[in-house]
PDB file of N, CA and C in Angstrom:
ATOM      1  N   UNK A   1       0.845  -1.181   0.000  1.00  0.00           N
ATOM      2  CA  UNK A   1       0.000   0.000   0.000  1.00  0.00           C
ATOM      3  C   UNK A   1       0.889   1.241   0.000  1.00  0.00           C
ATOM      4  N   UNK A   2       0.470   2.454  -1.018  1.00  0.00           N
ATOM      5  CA  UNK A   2       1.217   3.401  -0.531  1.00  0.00           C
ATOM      6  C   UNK A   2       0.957   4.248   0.261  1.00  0.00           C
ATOM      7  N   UNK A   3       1.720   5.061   0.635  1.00  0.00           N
ATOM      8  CA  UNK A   3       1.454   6.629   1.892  1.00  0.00           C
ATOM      9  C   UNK A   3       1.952   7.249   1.263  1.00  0.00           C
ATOM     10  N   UNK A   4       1.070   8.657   1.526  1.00  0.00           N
ATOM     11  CA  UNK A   4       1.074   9.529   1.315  1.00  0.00           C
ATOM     12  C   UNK A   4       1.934  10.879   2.499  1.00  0.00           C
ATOM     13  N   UNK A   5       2.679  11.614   2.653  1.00  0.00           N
ATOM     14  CA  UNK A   5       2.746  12.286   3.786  1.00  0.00           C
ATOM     15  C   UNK A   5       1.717  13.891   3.300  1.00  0.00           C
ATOM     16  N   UNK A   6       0.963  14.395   3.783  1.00  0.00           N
ATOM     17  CA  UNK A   6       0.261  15.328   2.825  1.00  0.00           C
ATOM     18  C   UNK A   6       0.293  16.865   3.954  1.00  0.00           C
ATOM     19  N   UNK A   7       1.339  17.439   3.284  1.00  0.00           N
ATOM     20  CA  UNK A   7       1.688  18.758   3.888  1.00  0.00           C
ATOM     21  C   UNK A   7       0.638  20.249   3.481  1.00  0.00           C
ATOM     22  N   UNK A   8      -0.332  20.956   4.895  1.00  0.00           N
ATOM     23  CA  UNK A   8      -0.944  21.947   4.029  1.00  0.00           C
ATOM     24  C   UNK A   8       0.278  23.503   4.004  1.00  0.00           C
ATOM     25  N   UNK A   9      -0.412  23.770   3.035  1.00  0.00           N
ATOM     26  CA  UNK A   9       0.539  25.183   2.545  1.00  0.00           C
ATOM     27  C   UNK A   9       0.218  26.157   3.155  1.00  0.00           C
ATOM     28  N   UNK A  10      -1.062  26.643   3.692  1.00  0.00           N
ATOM     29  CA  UNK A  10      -1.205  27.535   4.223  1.00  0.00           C
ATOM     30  C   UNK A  10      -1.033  27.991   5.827  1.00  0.00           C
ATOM     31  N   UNK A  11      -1.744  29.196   6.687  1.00  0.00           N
ATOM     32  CA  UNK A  11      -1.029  29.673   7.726  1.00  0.00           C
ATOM     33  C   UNK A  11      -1.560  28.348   8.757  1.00  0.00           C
ATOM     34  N   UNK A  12      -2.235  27.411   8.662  1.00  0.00           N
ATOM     35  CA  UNK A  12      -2.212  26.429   9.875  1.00  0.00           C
ATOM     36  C   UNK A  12      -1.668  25.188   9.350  1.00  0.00           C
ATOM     37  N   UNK A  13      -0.690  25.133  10.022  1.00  0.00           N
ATOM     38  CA  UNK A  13       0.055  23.638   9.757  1.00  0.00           C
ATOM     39  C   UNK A  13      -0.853  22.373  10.057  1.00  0.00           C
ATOM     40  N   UNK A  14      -1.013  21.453   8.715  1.00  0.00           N
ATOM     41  CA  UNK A  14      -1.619  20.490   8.934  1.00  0.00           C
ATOM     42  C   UNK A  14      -0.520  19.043   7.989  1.00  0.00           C
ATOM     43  N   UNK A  15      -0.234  18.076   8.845  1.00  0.00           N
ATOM     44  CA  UNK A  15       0.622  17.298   8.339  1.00  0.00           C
ATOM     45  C   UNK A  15       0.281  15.636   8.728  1.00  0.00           C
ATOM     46  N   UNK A  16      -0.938  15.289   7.478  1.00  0.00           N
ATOM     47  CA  UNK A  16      -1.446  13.858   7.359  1.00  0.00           C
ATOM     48  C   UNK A  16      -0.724  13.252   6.891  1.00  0.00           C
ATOM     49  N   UNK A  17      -0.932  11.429   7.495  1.00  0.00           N
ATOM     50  CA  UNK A  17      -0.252  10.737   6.989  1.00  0.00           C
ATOM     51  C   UNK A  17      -1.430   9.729   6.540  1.00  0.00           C
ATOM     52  N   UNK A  18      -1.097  10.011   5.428  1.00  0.00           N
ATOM     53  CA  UNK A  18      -2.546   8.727   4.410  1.00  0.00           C
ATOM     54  C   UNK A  18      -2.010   8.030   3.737  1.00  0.00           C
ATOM     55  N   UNK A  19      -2.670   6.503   3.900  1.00  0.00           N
ATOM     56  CA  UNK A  19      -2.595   5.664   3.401  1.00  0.00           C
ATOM     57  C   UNK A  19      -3.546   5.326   2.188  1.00  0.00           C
ATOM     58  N   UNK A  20      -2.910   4.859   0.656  1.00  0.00           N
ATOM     59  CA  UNK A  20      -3.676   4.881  -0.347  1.00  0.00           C
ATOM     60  C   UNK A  20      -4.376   3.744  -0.669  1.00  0.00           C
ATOM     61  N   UNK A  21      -5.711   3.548  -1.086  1.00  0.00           N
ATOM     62  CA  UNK A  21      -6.603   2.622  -0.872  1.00  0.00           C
ATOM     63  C   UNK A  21      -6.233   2.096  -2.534  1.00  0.00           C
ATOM     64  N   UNK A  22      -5.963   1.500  -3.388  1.00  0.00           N
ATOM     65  CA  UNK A  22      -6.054   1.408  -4.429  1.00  0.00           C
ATOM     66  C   UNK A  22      -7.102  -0.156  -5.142  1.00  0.00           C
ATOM     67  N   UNK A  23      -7.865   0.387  -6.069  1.00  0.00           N
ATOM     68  CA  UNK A  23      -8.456  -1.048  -6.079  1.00  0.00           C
ATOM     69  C   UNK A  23      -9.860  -0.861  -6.125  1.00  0.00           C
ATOM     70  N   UNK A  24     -10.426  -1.395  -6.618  1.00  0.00           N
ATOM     71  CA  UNK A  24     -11.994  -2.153  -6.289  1.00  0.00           C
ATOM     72  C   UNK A  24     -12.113  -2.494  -4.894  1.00  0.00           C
ATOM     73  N   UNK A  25     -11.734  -3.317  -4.348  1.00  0.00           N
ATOM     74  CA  UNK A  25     -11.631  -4.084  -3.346  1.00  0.00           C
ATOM     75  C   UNK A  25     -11.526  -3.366  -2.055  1.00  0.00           C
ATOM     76  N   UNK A  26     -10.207  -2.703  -2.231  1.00  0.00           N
ATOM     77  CA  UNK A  26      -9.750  -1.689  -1.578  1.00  0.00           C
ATOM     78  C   UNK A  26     -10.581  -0.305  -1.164  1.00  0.00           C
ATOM     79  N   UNK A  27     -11.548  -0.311  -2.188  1.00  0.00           N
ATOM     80  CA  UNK A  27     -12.249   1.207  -2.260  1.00  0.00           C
ATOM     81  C   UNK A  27     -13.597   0.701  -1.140  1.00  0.00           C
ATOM     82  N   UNK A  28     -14.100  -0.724  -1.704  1.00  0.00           N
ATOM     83  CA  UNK A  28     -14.799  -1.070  -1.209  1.00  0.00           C
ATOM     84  C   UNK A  28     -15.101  -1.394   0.520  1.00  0.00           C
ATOM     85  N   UNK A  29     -13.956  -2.216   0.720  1.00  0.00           N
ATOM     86  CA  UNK A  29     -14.010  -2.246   2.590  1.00  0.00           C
ATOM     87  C   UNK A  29     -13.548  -0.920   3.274  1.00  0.00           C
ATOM     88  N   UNK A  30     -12.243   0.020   2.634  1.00  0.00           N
ATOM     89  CA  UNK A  30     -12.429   0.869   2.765  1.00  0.00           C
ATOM     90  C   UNK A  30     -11.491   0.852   4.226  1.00  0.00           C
ATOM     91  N   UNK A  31     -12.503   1.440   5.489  1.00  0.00           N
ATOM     92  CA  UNK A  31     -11.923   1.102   6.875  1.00  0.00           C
ATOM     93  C   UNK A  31     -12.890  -0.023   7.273  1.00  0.00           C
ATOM     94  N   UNK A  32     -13.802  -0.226   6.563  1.00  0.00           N
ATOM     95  CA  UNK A  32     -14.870  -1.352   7.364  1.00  0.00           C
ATOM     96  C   UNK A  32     -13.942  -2.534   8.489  1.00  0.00           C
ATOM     97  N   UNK A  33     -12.886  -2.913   7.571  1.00  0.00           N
ATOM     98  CA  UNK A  33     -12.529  -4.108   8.035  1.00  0.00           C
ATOM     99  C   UNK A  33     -11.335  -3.294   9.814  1.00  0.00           C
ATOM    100  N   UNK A  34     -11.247  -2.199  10.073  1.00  0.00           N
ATOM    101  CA  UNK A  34     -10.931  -1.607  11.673  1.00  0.00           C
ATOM    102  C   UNK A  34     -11.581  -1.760  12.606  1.00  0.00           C
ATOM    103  N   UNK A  35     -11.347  -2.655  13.587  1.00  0.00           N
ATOM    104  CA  UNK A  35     -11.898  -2.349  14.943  1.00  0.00           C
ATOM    105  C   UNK A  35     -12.096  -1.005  15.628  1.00  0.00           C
ATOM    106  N   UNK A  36     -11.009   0.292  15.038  1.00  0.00           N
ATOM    107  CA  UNK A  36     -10.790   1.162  15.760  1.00  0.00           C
ATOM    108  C   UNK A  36     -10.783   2.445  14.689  1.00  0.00           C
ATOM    109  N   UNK A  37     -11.084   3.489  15.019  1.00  0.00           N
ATOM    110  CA  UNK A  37     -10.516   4.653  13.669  1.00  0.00           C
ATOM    111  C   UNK A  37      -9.386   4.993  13.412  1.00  0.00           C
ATOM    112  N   UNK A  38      -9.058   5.538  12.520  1.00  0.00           N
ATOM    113  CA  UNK A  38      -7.703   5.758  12.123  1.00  0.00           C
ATOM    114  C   UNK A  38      -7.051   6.610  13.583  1.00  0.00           C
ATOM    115  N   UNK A  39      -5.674   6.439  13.627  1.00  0.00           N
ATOM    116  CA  UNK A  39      -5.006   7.437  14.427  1.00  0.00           C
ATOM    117  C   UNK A  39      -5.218   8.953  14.289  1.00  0.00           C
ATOM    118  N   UNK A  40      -5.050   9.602  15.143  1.00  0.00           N
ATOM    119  CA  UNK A  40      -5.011  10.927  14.777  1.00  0.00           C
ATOM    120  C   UNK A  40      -3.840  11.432  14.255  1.00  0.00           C
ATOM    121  N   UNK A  41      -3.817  12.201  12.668  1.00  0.00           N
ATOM    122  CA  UNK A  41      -2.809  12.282  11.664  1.00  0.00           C
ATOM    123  C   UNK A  41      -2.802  11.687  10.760  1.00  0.00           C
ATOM    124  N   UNK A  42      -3.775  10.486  10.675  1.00  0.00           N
ATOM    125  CA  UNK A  42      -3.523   9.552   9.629  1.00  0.00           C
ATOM    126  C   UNK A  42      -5.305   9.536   9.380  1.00  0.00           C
ATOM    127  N   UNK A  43      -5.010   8.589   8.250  1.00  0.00           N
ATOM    128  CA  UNK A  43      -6.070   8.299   7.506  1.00  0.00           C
ATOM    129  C   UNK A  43      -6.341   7.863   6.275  1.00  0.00           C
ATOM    130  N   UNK A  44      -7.159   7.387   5.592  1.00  0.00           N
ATOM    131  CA  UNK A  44      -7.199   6.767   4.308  1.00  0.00           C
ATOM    132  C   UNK A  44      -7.594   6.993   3.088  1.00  0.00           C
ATOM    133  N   UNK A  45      -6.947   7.073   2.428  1.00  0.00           N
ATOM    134  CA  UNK A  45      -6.923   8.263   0.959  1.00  0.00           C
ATOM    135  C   UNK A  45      -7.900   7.298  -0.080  1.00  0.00           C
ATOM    136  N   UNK A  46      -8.603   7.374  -0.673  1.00  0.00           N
ATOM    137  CA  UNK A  46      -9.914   6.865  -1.725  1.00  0.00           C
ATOM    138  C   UNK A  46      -9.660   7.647  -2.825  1.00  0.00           C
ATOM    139  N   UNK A  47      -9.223   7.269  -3.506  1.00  0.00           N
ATOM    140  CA  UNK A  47     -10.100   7.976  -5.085  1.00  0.00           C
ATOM    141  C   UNK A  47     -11.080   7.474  -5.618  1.00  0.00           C
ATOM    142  N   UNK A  48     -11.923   8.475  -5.687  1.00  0.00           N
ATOM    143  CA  UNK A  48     -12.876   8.552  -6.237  1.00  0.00           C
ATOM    144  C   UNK A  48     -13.768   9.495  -6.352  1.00  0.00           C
ATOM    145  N   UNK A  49     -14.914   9.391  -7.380  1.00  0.00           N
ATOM    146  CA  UNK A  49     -15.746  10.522  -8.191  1.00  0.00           C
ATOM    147  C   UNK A  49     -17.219  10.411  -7.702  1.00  0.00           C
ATOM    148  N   UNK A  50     -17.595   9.394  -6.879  1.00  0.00           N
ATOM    149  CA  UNK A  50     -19.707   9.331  -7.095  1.00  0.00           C
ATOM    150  C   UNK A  50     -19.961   9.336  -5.214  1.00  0.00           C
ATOM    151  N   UNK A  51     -19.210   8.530  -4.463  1.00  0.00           N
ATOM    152  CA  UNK A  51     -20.231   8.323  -3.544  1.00  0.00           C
ATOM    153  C   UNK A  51     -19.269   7.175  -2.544  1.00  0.00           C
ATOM    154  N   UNK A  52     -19.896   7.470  -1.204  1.00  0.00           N
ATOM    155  CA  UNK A  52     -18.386   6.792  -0.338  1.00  0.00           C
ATOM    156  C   UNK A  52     -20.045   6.322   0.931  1.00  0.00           C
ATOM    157  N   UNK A  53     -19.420   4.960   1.280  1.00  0.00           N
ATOM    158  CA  UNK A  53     -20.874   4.869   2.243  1.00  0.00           C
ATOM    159  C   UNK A  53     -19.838   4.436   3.515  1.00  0.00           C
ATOM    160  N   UNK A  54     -21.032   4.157   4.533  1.00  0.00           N
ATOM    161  CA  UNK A  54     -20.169   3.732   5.973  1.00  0.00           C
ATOM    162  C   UNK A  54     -21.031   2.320   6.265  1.00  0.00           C
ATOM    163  N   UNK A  55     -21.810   1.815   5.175  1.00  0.00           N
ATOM    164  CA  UNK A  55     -21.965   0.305   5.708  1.00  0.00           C
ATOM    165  C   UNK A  55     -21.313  -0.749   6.723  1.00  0.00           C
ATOM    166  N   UNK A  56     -21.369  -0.893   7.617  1.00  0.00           N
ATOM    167  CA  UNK A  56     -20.916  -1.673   8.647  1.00  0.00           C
ATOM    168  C   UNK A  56     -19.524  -1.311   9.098  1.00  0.00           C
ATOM    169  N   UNK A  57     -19.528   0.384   9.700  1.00  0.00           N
ATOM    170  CA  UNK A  57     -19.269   0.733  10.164  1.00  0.00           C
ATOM    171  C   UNK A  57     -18.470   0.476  11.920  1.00  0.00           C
ATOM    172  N   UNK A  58     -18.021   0.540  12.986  1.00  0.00           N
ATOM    173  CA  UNK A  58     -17.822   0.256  13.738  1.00  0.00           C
ATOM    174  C   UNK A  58     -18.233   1.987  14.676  1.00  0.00           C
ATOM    175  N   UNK A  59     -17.836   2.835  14.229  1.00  0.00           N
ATOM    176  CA  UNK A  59     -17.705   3.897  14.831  1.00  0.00           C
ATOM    177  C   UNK A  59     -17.285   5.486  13.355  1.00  0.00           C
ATOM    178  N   UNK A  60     -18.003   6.521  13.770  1.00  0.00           N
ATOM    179  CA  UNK A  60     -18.187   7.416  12.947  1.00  0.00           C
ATOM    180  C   UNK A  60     -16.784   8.110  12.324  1.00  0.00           C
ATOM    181  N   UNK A  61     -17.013   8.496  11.131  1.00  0.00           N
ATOM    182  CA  UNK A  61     -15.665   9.037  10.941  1.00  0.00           C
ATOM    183  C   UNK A  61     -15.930  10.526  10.265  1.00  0.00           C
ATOM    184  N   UNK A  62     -14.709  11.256   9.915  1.00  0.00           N
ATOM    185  CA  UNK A  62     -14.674  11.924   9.527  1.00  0.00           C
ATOM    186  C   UNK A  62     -14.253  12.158   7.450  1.00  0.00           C
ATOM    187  N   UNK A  63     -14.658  13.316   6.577  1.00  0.00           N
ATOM    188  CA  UNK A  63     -14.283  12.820   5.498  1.00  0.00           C
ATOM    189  C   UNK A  63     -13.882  14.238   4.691  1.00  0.00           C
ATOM    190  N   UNK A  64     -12.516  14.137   4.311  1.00  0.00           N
ATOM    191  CA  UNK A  64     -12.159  15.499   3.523  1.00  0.00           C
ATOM    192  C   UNK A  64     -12.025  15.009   2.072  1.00  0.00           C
ATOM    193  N   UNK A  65     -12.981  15.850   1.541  1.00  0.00           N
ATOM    194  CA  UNK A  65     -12.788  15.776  -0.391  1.00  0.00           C
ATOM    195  C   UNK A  65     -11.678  17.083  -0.669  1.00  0.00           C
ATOM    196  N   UNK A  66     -11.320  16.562  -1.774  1.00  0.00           N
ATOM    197  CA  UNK A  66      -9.682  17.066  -2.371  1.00  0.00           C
ATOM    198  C   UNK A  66     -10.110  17.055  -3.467  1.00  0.00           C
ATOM    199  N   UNK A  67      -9.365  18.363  -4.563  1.00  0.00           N
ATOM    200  CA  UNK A  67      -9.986  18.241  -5.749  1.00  0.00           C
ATOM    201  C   UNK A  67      -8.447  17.431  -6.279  1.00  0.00           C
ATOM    202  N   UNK A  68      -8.229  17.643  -7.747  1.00  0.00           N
ATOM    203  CA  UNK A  68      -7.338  16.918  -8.556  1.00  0.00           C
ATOM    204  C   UNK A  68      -5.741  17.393  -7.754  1.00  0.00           C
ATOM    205  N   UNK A  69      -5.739  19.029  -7.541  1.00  0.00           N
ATOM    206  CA  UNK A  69      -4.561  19.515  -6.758  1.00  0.00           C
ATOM    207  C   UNK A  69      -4.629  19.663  -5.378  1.00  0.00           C
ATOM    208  N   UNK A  70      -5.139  18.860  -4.827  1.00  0.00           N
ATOM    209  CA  UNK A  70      -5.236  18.179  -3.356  1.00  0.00           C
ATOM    210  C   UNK A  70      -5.743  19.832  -2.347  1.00  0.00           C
ATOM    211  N   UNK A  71      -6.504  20.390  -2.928  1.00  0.00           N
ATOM    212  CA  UNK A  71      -7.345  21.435  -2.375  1.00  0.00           C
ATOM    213  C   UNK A  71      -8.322  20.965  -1.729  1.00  0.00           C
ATOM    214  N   UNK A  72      -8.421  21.263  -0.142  1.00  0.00           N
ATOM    215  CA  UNK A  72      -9.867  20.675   0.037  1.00  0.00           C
ATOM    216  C   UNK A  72     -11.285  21.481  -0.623  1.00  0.00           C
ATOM    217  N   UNK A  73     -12.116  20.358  -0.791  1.00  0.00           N
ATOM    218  CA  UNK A  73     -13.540  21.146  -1.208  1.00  0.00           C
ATOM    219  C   UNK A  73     -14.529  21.271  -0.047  1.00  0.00           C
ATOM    220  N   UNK A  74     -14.315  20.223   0.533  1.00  0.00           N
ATOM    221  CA  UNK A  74     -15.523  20.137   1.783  1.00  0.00           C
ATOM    222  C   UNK A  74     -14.814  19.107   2.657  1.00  0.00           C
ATOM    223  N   UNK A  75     -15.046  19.284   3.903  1.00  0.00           N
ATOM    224  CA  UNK A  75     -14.799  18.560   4.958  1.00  0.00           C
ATOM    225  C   UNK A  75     -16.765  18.021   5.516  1.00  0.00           C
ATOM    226  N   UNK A  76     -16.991  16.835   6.310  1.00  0.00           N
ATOM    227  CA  UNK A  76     -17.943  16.121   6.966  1.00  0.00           C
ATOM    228  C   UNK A  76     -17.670  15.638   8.098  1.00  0.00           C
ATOM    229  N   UNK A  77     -17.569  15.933   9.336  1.00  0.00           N
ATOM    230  CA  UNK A  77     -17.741  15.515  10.257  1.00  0.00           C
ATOM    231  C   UNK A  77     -18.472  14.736  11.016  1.00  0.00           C
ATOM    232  N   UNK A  78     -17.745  13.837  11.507  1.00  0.00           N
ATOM    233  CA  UNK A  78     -18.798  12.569  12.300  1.00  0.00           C
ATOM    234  C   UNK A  78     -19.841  11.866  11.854  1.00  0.00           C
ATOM    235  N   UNK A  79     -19.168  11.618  10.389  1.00  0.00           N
ATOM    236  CA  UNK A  79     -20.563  10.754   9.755  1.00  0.00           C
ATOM    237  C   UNK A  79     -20.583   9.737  10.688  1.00  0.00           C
ATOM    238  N   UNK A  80     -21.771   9.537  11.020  1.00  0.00           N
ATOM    239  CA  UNK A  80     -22.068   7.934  11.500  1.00  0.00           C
ATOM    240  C   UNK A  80     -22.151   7.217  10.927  1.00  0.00           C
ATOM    241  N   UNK A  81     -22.095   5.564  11.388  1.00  0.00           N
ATOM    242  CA  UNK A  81     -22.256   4.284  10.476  1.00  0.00           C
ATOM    243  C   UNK A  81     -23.676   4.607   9.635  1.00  0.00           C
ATOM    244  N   UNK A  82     -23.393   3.460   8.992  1.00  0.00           N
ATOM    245  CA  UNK A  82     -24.758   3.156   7.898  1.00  0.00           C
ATOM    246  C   UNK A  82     -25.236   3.950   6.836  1.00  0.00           C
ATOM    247  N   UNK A  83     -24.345   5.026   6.775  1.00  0.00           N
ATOM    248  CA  UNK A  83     -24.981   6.150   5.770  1.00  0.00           C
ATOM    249  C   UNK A  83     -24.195   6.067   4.329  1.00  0.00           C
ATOM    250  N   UNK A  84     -24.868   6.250   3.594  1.00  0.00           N
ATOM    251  CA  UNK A  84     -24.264   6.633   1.999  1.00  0.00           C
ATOM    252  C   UNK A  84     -24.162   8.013   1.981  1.00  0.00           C
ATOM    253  N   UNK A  85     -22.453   8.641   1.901  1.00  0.00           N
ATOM    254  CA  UNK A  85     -22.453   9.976   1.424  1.00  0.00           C
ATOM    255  C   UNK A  85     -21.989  10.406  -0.085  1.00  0.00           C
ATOM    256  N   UNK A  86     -22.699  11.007  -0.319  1.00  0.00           N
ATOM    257  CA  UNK A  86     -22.302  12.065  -2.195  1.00  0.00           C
ATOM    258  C   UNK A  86     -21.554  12.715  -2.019  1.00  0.00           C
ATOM    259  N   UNK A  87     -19.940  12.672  -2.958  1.00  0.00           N
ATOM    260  CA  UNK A  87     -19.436  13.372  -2.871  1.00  0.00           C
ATOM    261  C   UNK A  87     -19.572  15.025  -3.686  1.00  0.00           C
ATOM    262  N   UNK A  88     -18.841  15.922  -3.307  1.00  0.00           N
ATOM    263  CA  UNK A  88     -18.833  17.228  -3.471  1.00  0.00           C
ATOM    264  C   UNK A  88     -18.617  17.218  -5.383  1.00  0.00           C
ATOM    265  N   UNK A  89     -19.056  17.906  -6.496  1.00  0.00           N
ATOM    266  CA  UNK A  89     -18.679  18.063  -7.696  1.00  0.00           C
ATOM    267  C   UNK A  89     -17.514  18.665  -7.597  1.00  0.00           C
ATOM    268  N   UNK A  90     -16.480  18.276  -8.612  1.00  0.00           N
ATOM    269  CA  UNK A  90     -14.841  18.094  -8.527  1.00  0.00           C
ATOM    270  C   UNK A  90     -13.966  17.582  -7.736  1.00  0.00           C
ATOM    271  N   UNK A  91     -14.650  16.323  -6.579  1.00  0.00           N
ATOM    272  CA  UNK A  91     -13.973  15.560  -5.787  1.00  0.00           C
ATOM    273  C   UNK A  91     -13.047  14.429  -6.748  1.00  0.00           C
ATOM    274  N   UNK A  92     -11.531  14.534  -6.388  1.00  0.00           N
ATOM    275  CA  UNK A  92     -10.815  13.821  -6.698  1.00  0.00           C
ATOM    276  C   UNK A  92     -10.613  12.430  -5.680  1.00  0.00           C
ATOM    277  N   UNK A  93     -10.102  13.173  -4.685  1.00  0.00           N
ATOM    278  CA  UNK A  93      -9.301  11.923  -3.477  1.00  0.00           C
ATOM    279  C   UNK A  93     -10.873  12.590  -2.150  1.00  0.00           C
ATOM    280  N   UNK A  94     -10.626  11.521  -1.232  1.00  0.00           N
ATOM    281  CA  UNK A  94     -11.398  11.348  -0.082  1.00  0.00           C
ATOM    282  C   UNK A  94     -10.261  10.742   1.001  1.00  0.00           C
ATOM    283  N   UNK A  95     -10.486  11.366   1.691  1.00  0.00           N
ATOM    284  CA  UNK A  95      -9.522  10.917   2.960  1.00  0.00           C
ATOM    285  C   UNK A  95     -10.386  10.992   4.186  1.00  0.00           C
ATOM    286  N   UNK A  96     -10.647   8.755   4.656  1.00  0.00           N
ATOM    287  CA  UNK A  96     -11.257   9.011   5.687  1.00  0.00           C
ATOM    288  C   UNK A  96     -10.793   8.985   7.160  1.00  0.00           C
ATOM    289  N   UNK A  97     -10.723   9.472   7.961  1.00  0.00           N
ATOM    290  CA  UNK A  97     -10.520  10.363   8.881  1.00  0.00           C
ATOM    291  C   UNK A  97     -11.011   9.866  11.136  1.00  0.00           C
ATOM    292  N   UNK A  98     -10.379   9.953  11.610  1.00  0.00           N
ATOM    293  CA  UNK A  98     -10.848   9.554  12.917  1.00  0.00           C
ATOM    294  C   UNK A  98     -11.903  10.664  13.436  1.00  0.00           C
ATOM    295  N   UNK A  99     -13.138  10.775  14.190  1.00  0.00           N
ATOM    296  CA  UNK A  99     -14.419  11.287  13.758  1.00  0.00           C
ATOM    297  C   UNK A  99     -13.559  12.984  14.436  1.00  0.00           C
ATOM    298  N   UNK A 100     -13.698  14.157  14.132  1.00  0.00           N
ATOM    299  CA  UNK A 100     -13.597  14.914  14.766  1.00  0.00           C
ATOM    300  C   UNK A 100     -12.083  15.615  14.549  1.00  0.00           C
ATOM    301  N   UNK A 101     -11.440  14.779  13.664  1.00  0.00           N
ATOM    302  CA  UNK A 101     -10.033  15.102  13.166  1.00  0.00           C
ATOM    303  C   UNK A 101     -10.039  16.393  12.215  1.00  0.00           C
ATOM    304  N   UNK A 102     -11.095  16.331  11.420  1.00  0.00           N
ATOM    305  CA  UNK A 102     -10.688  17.674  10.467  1.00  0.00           C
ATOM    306  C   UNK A 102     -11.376  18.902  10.812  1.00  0.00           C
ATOM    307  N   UNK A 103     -11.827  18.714  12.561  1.00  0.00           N
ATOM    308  CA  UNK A 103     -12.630  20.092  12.492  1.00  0.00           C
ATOM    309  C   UNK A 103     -12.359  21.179  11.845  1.00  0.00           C
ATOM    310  N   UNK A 104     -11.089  21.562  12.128  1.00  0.00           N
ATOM    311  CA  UNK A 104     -10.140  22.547  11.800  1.00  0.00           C
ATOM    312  C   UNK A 104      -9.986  23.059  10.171  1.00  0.00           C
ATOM    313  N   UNK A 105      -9.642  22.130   9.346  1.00  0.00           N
ATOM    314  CA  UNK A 105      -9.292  21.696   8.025  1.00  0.00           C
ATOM    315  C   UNK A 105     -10.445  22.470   7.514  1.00  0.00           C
ATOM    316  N   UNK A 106     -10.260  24.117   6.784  1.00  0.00           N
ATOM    317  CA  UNK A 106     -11.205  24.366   5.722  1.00  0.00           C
ATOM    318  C   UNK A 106     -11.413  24.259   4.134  1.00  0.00           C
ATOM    319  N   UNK A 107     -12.750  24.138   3.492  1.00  0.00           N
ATOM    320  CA  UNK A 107     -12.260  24.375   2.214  1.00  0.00           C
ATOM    321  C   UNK A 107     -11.835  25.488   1.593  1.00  0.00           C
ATOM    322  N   UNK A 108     -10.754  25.461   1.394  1.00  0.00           N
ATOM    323  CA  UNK A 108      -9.629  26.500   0.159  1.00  0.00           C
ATOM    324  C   UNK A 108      -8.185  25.545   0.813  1.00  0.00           C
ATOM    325  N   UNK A 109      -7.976  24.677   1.837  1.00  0.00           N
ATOM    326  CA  UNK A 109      -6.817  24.569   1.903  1.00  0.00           C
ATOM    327  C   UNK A 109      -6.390  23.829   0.816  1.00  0.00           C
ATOM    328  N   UNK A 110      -4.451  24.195   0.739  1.00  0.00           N
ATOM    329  CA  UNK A 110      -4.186  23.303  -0.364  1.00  0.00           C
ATOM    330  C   UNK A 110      -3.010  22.285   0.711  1.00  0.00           C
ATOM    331  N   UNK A 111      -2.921  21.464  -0.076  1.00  0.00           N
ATOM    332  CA  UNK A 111      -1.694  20.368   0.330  1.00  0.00           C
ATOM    333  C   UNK A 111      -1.073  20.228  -0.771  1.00  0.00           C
ATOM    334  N   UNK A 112       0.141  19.490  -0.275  1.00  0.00           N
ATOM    335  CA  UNK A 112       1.368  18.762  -0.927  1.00  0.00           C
ATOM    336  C   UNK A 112       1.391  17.698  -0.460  1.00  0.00           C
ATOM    337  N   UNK A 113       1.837  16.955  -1.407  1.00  0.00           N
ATOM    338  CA  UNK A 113       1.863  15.525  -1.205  1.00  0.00           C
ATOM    339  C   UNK A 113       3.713  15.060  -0.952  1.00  0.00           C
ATOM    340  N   UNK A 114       3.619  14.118  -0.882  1.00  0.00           N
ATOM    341  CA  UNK A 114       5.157  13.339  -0.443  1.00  0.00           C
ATOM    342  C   UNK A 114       4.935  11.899  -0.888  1.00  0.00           C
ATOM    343  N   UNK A 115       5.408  11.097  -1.343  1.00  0.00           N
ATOM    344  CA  UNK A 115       5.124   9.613  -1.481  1.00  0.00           C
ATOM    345  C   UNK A 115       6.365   8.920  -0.680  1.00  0.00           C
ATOM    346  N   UNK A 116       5.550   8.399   0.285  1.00  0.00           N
ATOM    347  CA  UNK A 116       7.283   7.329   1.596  1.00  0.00           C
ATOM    348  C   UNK A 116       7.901   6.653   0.826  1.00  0.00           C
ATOM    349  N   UNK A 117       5.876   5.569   0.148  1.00  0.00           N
ATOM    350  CA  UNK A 117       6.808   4.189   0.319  1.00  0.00           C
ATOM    351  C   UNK A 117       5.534   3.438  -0.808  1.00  0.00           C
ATOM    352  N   UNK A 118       6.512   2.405  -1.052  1.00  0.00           N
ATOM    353  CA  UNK A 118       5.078   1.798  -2.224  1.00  0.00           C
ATOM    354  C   UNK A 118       5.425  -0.075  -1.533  1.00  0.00           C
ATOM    355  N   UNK A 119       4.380  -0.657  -1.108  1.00  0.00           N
ATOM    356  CA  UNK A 119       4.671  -2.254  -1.336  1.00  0.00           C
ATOM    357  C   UNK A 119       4.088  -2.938  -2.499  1.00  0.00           C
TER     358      UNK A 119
END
């Protein structure tokens, strides 16, 4: 899997570490298969364009859409399990999130990316 280290540019330092979901498969379980939410700092990078659900869920998360130049468009807080969410028009990447992690995180920020590591 790869990571991402994803640095924001602007005046509040924000410095995620996401992991890239790649795949059908991958897009699909998603975090389902966690007992626990992501750490705080980290989280799980999705691409994709239509629609991200929390089917069998364990506990609520959080979800930042990114357009193609890793700008956020919208942040969601504390989705709870069971829900199907739509993403924002010009969502590139989705990064899902431990519930309450991106309070902060508005849309106009931009990031930079870093790539660690690829297995």
């Amino acid at each position: 899997m790869n990571t991402w280290h994803l640095h924001s540019t602007g005046p509040d330092e924000w410095v995620i570490t996401a992991h890239i979901a790649h795949g059908f498969f991958a897009h699909l379980i998603g975090l389902l298969g966690s007992h626990s939410p992501p750490k705080p700092g980290c989280g799980l990078m999705l691409t994709t364009r239509s629609a991200l659900h929390t089917f069998g869920m364990r506990f609520p998360i959080d979800i930042v859409y990114f357009d193609e130049q890793l700008q956020v468009i919208a942040c969601r807080c504390h989705v709870p399990p069971w829900r199907l969410v739509r993403t924002p028009r010009g969502t590139r990447f989705c990064l899902e999130m431990m519930a309450g992690a991106s309070q902060r995180i508005r849309p106009g920020t931009r990031f930079t990316r870093e790539s660690l590591c690829a297995a």
